[in-house]
Structure formats: C-alpha cells, structure tokens
C-alpha atoms as a PDB file:
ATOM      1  CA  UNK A   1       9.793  28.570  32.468  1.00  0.00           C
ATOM      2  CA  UNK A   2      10.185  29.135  29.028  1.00  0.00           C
ATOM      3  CA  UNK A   3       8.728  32.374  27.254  1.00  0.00           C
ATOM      4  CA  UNK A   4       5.809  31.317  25.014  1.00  0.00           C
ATOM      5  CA  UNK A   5       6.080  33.055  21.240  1.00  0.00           C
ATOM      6  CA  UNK A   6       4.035  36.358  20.935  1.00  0.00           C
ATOM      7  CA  UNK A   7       1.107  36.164  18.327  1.00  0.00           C
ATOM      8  CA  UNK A   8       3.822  38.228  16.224  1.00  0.00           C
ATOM      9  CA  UNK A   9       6.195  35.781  16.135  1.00  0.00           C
ATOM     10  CA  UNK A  10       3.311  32.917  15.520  1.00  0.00           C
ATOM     11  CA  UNK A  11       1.952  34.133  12.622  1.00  0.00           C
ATOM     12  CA  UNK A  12       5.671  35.266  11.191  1.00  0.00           C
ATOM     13  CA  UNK A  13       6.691  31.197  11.576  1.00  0.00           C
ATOM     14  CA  UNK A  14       3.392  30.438  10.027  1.00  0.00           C
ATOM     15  CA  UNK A  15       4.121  33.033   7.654  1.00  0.00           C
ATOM     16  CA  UNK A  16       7.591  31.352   6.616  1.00  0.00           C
ATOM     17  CA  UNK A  17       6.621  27.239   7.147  1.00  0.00           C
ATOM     18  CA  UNK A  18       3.714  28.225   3.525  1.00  0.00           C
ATOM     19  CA  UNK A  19       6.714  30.239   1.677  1.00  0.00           C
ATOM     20  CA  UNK A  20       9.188  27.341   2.640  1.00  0.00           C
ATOM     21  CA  UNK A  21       5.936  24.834   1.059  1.00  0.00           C
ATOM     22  CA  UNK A  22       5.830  26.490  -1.402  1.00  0.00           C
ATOM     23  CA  UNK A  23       2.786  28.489  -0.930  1.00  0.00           C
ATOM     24  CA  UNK A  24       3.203  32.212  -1.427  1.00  0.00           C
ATOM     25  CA  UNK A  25       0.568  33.617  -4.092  1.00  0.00           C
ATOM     26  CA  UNK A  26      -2.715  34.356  -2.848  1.00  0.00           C
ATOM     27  CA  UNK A  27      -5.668  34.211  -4.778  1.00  0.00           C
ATOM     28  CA  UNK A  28      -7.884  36.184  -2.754  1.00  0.00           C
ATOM     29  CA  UNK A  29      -8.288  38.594   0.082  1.00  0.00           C
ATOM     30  CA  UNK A  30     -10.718  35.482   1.987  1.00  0.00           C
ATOM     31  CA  UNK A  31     -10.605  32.257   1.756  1.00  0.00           C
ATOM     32  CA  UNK A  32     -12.997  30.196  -0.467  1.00  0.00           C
ATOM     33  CA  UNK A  33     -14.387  26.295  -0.222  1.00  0.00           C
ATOM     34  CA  UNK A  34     -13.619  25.736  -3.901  1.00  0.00           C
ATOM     35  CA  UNK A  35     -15.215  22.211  -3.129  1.00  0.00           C
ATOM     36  CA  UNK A  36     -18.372  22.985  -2.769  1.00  0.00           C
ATOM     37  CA  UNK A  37     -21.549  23.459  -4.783  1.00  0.00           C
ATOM     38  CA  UNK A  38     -22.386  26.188  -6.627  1.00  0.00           C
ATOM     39  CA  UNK A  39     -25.206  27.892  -6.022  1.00  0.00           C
ATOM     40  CA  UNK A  40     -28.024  27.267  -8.410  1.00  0.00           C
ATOM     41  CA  UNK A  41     -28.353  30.632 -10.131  1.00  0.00           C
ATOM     42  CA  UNK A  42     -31.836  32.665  -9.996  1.00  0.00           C
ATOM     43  CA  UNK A  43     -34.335  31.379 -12.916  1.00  0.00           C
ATOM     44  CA  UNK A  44     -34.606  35.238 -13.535  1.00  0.00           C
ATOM     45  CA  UNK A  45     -30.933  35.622 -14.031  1.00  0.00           C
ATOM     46  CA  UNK A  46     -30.708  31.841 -16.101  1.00  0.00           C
ATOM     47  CA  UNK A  47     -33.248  33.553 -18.084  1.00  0.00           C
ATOM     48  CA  UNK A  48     -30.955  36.947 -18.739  1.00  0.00           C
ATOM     49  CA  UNK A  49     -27.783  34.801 -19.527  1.00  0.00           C
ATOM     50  CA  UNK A  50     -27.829  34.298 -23.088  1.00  0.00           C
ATOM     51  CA  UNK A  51     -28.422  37.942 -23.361  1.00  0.00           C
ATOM     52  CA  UNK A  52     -25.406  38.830 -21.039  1.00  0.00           C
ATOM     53  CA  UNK A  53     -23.259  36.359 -23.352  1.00  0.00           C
ATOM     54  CA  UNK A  54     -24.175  38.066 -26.567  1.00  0.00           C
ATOM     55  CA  UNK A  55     -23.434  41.763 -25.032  1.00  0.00           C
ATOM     56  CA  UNK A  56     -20.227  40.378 -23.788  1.00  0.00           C
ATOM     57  CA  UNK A  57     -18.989  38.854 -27.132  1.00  0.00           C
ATOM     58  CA  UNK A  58     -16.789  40.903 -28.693  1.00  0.00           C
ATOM     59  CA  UNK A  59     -17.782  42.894 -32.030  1.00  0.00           C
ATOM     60  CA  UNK A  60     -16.657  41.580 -35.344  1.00  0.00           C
ATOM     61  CA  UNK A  61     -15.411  44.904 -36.055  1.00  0.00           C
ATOM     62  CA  UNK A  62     -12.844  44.587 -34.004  1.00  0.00           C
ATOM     63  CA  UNK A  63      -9.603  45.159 -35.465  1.00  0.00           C
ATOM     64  CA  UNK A  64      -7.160  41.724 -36.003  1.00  0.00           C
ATOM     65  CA  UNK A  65      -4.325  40.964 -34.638  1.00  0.00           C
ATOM     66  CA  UNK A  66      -0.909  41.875 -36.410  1.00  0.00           C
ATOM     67  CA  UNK A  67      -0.470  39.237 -38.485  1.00  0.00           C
ATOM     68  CA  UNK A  68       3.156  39.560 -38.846  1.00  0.00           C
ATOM     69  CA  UNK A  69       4.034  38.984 -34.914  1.00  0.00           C
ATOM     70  CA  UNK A  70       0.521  37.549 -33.187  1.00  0.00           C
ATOM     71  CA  UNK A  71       0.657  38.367 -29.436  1.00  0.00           C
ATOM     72  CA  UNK A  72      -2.045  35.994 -28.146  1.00  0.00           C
ATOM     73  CA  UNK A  73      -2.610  32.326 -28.025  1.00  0.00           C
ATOM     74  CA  UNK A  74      -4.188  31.139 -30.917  1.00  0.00           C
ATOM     75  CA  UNK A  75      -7.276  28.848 -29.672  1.00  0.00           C
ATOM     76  CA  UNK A  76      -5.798  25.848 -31.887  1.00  0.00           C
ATOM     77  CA  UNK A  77      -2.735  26.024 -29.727  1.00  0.00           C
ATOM     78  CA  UNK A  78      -4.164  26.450 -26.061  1.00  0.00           C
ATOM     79  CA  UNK A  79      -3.847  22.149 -25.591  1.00  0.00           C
ATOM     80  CA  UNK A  80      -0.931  21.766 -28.030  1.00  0.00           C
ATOM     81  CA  UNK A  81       2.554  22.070 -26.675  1.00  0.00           C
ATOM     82  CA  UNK A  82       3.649  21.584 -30.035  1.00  0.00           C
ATOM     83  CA  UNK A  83       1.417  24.311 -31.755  1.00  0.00           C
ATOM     84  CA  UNK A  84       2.907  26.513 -28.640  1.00  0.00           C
ATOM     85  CA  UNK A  85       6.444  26.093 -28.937  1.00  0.00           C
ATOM     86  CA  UNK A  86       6.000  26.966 -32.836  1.00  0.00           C
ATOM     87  CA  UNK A  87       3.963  30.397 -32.105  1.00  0.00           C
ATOM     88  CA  UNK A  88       7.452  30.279 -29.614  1.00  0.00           C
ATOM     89  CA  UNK A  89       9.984  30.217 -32.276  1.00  0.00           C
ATOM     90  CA  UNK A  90       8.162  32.377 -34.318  1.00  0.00           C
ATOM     91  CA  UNK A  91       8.330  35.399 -32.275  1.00  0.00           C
ATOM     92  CA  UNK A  92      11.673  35.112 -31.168  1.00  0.00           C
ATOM     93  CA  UNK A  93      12.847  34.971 -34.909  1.00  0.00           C
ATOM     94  CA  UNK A  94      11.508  38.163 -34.876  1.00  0.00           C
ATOM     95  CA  UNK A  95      13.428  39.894 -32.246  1.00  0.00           C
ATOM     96  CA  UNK A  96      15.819  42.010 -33.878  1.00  0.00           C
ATOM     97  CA  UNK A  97      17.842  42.976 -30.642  1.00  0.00           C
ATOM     98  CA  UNK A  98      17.816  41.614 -27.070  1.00  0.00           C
ATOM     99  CA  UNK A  99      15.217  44.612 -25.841  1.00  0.00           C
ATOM    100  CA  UNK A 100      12.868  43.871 -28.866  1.00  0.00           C
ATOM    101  CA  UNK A 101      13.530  39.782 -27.758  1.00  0.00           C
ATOM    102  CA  UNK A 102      12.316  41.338 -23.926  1.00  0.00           C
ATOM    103  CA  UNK A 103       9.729  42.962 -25.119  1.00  0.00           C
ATOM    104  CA  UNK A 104       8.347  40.331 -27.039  1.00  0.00           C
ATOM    105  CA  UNK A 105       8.418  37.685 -24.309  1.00  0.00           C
ATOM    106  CA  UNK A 106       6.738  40.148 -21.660  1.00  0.00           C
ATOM    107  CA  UNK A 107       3.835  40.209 -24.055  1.00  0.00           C
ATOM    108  CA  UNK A 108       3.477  36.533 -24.950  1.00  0.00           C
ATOM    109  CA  UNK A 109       0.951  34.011 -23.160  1.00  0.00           C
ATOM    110  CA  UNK A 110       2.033  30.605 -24.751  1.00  0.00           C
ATOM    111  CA  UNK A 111       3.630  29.390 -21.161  1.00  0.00           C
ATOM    112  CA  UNK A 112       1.240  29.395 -18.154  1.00  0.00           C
ATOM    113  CA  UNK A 113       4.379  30.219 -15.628  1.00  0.00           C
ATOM    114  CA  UNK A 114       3.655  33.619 -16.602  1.00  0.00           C
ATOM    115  CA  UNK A 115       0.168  34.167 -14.649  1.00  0.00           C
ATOM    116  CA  UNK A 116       1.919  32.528 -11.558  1.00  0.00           C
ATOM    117  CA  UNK A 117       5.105  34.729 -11.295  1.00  0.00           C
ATOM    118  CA  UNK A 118       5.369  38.231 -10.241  1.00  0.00           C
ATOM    119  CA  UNK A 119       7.776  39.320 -12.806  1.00  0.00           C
ATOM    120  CA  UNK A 120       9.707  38.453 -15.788  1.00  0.00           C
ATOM    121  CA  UNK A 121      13.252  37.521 -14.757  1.00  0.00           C
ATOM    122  CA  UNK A 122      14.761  38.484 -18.572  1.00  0.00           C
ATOM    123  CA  UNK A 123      18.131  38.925 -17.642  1.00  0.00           C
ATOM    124  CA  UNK A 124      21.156  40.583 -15.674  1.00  0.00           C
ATOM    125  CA  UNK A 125      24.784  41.779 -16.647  1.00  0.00           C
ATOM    126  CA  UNK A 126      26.305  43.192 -19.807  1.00  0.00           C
ATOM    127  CA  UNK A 127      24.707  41.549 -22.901  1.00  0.00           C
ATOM    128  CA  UNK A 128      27.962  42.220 -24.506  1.00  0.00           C
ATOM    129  CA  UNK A 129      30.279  40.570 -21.998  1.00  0.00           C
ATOM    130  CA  UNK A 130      32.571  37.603 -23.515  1.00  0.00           C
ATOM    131  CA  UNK A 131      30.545  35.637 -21.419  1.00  0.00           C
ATOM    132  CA  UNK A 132      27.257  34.051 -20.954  1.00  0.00           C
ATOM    133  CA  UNK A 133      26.092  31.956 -18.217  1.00  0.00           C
ATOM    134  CA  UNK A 134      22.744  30.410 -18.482  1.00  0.00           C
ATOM    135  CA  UNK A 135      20.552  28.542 -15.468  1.00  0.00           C
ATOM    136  CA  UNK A 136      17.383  26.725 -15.414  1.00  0.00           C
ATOM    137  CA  UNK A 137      14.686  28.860 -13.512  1.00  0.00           C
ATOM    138  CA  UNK A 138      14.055  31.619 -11.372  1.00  0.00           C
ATOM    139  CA  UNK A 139      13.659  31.305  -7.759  1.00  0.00           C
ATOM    140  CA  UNK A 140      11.955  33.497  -5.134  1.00  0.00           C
ATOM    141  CA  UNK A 141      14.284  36.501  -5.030  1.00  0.00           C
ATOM    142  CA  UNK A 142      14.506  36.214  -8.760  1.00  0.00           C
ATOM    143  CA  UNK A 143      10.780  36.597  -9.053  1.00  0.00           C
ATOM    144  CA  UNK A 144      10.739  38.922  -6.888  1.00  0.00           C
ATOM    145  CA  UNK A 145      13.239  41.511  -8.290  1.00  0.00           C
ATOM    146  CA  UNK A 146      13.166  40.299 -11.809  1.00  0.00           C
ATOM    147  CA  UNK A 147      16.778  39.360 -12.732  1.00  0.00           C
ATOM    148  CA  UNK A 148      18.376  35.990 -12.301  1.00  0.00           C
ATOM    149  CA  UNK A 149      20.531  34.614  -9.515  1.00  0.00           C
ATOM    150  CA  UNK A 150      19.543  37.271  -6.673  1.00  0.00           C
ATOM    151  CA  UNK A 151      19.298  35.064  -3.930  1.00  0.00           C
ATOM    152  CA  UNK A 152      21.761  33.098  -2.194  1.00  0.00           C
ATOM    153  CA  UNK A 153      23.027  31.196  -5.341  1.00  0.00           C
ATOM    154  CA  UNK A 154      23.529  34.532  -6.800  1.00  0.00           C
ATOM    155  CA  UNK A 155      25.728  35.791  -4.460  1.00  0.00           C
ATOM    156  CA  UNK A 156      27.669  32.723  -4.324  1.00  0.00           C
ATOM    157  CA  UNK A 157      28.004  32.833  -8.259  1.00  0.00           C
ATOM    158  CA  UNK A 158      29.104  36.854  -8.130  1.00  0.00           C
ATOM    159  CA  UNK A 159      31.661  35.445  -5.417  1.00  0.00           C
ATOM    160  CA  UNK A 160      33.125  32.025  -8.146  1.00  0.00           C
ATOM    161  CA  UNK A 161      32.976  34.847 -10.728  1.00  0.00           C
ATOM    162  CA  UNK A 162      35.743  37.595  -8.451  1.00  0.00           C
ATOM    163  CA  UNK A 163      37.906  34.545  -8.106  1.00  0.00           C
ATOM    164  CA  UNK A 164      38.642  34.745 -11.908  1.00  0.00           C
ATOM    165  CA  UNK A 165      38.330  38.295 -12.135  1.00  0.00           C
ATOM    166  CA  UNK A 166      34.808  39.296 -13.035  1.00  0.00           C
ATOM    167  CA  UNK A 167      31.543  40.761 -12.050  1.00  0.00           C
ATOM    168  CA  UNK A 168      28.110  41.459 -13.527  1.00  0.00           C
ATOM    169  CA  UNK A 169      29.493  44.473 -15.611  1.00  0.00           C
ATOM    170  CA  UNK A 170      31.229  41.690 -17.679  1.00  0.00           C
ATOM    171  CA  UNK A 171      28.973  39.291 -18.143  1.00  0.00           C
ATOM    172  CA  UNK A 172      25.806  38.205 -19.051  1.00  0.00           C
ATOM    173  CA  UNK A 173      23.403  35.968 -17.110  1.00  0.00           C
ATOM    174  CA  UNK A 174      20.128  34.685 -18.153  1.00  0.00           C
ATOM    175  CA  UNK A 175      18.155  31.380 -17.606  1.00  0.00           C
ATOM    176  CA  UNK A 176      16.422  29.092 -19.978  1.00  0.00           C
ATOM    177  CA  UNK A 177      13.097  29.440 -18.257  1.00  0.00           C
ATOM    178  CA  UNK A 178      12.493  33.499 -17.566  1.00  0.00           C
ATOM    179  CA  UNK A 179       9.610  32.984 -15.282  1.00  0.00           C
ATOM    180  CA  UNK A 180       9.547  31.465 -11.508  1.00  0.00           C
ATOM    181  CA  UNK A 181       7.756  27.980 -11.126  1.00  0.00           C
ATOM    182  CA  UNK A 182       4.930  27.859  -8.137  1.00  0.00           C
ATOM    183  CA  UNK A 183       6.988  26.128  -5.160  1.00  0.00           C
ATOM    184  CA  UNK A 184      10.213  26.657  -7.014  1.00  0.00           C
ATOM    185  CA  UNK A 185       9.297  23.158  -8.898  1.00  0.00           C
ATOM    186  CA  UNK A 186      11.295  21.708 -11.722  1.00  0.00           C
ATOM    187  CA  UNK A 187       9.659  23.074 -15.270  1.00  0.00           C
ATOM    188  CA  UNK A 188       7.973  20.972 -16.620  1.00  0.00           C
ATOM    189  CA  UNK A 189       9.389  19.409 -20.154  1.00  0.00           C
ATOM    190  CA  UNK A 190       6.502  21.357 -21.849  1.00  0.00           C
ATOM    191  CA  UNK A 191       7.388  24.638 -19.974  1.00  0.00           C
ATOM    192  CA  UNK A 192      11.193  24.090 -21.181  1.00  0.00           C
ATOM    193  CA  UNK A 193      10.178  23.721 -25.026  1.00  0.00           C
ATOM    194  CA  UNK A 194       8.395  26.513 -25.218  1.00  0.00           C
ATOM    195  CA  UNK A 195      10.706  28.690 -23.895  1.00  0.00           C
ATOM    196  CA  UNK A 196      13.578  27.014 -25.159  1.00  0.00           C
ATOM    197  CA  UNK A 197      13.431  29.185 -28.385  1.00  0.00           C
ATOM    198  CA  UNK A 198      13.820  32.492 -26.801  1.00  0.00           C
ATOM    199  CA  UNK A 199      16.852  31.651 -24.568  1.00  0.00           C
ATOM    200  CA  UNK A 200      18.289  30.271 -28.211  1.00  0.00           C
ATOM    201  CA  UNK A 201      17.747  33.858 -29.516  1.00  0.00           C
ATOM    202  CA  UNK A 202      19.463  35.484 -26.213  1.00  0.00           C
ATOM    203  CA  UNK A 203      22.172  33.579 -26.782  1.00  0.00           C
ATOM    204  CA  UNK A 204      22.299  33.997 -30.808  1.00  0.00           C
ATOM    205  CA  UNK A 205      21.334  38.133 -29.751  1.00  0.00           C
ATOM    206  CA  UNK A 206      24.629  38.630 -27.072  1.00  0.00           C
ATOM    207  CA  UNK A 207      26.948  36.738 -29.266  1.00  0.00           C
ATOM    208  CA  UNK A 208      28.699  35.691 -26.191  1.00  0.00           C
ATOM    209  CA  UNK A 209      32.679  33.993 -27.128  1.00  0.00           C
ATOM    210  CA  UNK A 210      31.778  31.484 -23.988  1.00  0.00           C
ATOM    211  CA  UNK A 211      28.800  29.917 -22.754  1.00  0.00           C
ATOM    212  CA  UNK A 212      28.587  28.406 -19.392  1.00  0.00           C
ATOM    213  CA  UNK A 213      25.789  26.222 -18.699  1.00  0.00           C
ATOM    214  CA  UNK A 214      25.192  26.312 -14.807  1.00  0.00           C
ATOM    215  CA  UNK A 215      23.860  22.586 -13.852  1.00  0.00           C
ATOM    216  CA  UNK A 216      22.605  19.683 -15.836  1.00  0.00           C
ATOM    217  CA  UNK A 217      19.203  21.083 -16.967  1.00  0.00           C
ATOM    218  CA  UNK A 218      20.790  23.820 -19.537  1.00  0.00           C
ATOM    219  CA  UNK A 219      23.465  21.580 -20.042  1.00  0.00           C
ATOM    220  CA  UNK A 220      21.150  19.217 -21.410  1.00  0.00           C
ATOM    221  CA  UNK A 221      18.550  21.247 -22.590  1.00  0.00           C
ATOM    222  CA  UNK A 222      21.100  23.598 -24.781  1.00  0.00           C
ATOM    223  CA  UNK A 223      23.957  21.475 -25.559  1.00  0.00           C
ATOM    224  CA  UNK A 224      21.649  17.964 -26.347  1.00  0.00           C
ATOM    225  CA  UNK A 225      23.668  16.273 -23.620  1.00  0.00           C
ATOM    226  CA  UNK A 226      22.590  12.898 -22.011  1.00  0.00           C
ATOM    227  CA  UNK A 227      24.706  12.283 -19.232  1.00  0.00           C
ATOM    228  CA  UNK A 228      24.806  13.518 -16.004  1.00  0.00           C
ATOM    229  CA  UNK A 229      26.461  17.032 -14.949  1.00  0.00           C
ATOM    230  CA  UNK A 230      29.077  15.606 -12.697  1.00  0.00           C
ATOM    231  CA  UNK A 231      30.208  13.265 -15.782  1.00  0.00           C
ATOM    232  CA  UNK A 232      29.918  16.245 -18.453  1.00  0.00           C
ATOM    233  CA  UNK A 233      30.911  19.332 -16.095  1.00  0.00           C
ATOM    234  CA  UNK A 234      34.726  20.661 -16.920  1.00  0.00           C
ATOM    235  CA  UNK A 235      34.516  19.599 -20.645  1.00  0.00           C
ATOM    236  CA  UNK A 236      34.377  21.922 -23.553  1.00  0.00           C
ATOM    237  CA  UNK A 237      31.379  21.301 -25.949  1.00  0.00           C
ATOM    238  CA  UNK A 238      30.141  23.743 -28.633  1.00  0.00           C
ATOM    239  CA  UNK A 239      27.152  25.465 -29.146  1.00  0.00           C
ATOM    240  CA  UNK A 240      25.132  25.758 -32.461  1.00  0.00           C
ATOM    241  CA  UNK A 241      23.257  29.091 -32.930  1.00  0.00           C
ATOM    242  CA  UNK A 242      20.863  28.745 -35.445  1.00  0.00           C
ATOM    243  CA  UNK A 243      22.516  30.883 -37.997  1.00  0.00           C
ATOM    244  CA  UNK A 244      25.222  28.517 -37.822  1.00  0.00           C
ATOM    245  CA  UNK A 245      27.829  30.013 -35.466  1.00  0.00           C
ATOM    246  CA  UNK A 246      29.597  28.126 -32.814  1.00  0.00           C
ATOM    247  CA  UNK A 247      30.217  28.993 -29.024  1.00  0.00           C
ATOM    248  CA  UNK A 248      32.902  27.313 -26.751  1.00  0.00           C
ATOM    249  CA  UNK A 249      30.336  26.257 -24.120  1.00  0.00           C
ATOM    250  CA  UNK A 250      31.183  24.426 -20.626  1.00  0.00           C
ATOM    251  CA  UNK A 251      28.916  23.133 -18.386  1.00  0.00           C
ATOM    252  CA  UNK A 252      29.506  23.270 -14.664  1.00  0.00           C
ATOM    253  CA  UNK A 253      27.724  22.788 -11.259  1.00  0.00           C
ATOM    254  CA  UNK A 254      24.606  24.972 -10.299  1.00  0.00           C
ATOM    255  CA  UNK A 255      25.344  27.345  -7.505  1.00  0.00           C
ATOM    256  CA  UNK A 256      22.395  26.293  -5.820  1.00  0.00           C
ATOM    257  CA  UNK A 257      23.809  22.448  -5.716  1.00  0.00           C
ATOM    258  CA  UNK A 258      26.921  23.763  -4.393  1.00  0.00           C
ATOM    259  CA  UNK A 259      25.230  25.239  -1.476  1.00  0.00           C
ATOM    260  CA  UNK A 260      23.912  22.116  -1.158  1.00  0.00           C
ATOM    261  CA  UNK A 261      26.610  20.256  -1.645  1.00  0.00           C
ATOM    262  CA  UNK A 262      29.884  22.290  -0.271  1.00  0.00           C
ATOM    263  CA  UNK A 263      32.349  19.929  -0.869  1.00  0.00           C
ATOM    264  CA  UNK A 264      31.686  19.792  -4.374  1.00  0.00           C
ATOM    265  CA  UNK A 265      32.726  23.768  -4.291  1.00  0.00           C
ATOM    266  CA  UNK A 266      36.459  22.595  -5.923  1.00  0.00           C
ATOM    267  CA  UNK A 267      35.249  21.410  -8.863  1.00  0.00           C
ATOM    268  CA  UNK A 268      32.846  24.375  -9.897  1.00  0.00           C
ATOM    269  CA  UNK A 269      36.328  26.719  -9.024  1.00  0.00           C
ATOM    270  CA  UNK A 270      38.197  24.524 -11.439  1.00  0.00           C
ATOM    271  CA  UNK A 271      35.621  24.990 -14.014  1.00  0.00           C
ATOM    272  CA  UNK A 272      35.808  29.194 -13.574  1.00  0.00           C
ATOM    273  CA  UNK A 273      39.395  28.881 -13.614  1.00  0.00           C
ATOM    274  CA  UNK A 274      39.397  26.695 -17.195  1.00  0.00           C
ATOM    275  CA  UNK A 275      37.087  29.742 -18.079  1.00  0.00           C
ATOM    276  CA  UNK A 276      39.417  32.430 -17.087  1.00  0.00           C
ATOM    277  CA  UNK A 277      42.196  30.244 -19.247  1.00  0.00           C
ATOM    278  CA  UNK A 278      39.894  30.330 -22.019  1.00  0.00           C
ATOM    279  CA  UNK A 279      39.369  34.371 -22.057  1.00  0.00           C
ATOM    280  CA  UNK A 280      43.161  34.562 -21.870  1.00  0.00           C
ATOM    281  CA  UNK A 281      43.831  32.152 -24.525  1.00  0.00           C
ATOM    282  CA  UNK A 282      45.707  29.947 -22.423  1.00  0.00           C
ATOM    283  CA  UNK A 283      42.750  26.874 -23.060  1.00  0.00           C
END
C-alpha cells in the first residue's frame, strides 16, 4: 500500500498549486470575509468622526511638492491613463543618467503594478554594452530578486547569448514594464503606456549600437510593429530615440516561448548569430 503524503508535503503542494494560480501575495496574517457587512459603527464613535477627519487632514502649512519633478499622483490623473502617462514622460525627461532614471521610477505611483510587486526589476548587465535587449515583464524570480530574466528564461537567454560570445558584463537587459504583474498576467495596454516612456529613456540613457526586442510585445510596443513576431523576427528595423538618433534593432523570439516551444530554438540562434554579424560588421 501506498505511503500517504505527510502534512509537510500537503501543505508544500498546496503551497505550490496558489503560486502556480497565481496567488502568492498575502494581504493579511488571517483571513477576512470581504463579502460581508460591515458592522454598523457605535453612534458614539459616528458622532466623533467628523472630528477624527478634521485632525487627520493634513495642515495647509505643509510644504508643496517640488514643482519641477512632482513625485505623487496628481488627483486629476488617478482615473486618466492619459493624464498618467504624461506625469510619465515628464519625469523620465528629467532623468539625467540611468541611476537618476532608477531613482525616479522607484519613487513614482502613476502605475498600480507597483503596490503588487515586491521589487522594482530596473535592470541587469552593463548599461554601456553595444547591446540592449529589452522584454515585456517581470516574472516571479524577477520580482523576487529585482533584475530581469532570473528565472528559467534567463538562464536560457545567458546560454543563446555564450553561443555568440557574450554574457551579462556586455550587455544590457531591461524590460518595458519594470514591475511584476499579479499571476504573471499580460500588462495591461494602460500599464504599457505609462511605462512606455521610461524604457524610451533607458534606451535613449545606454545608447546601446543594437537593440534586440525579445518577443512580439516590445517588438510592437517599441518598434510600432503590427505583425506577428514569427513574421517580423530576423529582420532589421530601426529605432527612433527621441532626440532623433537611430538604433539597428531586431526583434526575435522570447526565451520564455522558446521553452515553450523548443523546436522553435533554431530560429532565435539564427537571430543571435545575425547579431554577432552585426557587432563584427559582417551584417
């Protein structure tokens, strides 16, 4: 007769079915039944509230905000994606150099992935390797540690990058979104535009000579692309920084599909080695 699993081993395959879901914040130390009704509160207390509110409101003579680089939502924005993605663009113009450009997004509260992640996933690599590869989102490791491509995908892209030569001391690897989605979910449109200015800076900061787009979300998203990334994968496109320079960019397959998809492994190897061309002139 079969063993039975020990309580230990139970709760650890409970543990990992939620994190596989998706579910792996908690919210509190003990469960709550968010469904059901509030308790009326205490006519002696209903009585003290307006009171409460008035200490709690902050002073007018509080100081303002800088006005030159405002760290905060403004209330305006909180509904507007629009309004959000413009507060967005105007601190990255700002950054004057890629830790200022860190700095800035650690502090800013325009994108609501931020209160769900653990950490800030900035970036990884030399910022002033002759090339940049750029992804879509964190996952789970990536949260976890706080650089990009850490997991599985990461290790298969530091293994497609020592068939052509390189490592992480040459290059430089960010993603368009810095902060994990809940359940590793596709970012929203929204979520993209807002912090679709910032990865613009990155790039425009590192001044990379290549840019390689890793699957069809930051092909799209940076190059303006329409078609699929198995159609537009292996082509050389170029990249318009906003002060008017052009990068040699290439989109190619995501790591993460190729795990996925193994087969397909020839084609992303035929993209590294047009890249390796490229950085010896030879494409």
């Amino acid at each position: 007769m079969q063993d039975l699993p020990s309580d230990h081993d139970a709760l650890k395959a409970l543990l990992d079915f939620h994190v596989e879901a998706g579910v792996d914040l908690a919210l509190d130390e003990t469960p709550h039944d968010r469904f059901a009704e509030p308790k009326p509160e205490p006519a002696q207390f209903r009585s003290q509230a307006p009171q409460r509110a008035a200490a709690a409101a902050p002073s007018s003579a509080s100081p303002p905000l800088p006005q030159t680089l405002p760290r905060t939502l403004p209330k305006a924005a909180a509904g507007a994606p629009d309004e959000v993605a413009s507060l967005a663009r105007e601190q990255a113009r700002h950054a004057q150099s890629l830790e200022e450009l860190e700095a800035i997004l650690a502090g800013f509260d325009g994108c609501t992935l931020k209160f769900s992640a653990k950490n800030l996933a900035f970036a990884d690599g030399n910022p002033k390797g002759r090339v940049m590869l750029v992804g879509e989102a964190p996952g789970a490791d990536e949260d976890r540690i706080g650089k990009p491509f850490m997991g599985r995908s990461g290790q298969l892209l530091d293994r497609m990058l020592a068939t052509i030569g390189l490592d992480r001391s040459q290059v430089y690897v960010a993603n368009i979104v810095p902060w994990r989605p809940p359940g590793n979910r596709t970012p929203t449109p929204q979520e993209v535009a807002i912090c679709k200015p910032f990865i613009a800076r990155q790039i425009e900061l590192a001044s990379p000579e290549f840019l390689l787009c890793l699957g069809g979300p930051a092909a799209q998203n940076l190059l303006g692309l329409k078609d699929g990334i198995l159609r537009t994968r292996g082509r050389w496109f170029a990249y318009k920084t906003e002060d008017g320079r052009e990068i040699r960019a290439l989109p190619t397959l995501h790591p993460a599909y190729l795990l996925r998809q193994p087969l397909q492994k020839r084609l992303g190897w035929r993209d590294f080695m047009a890249v390796r061309r490229a950085l010896d002139g030879r494409e």
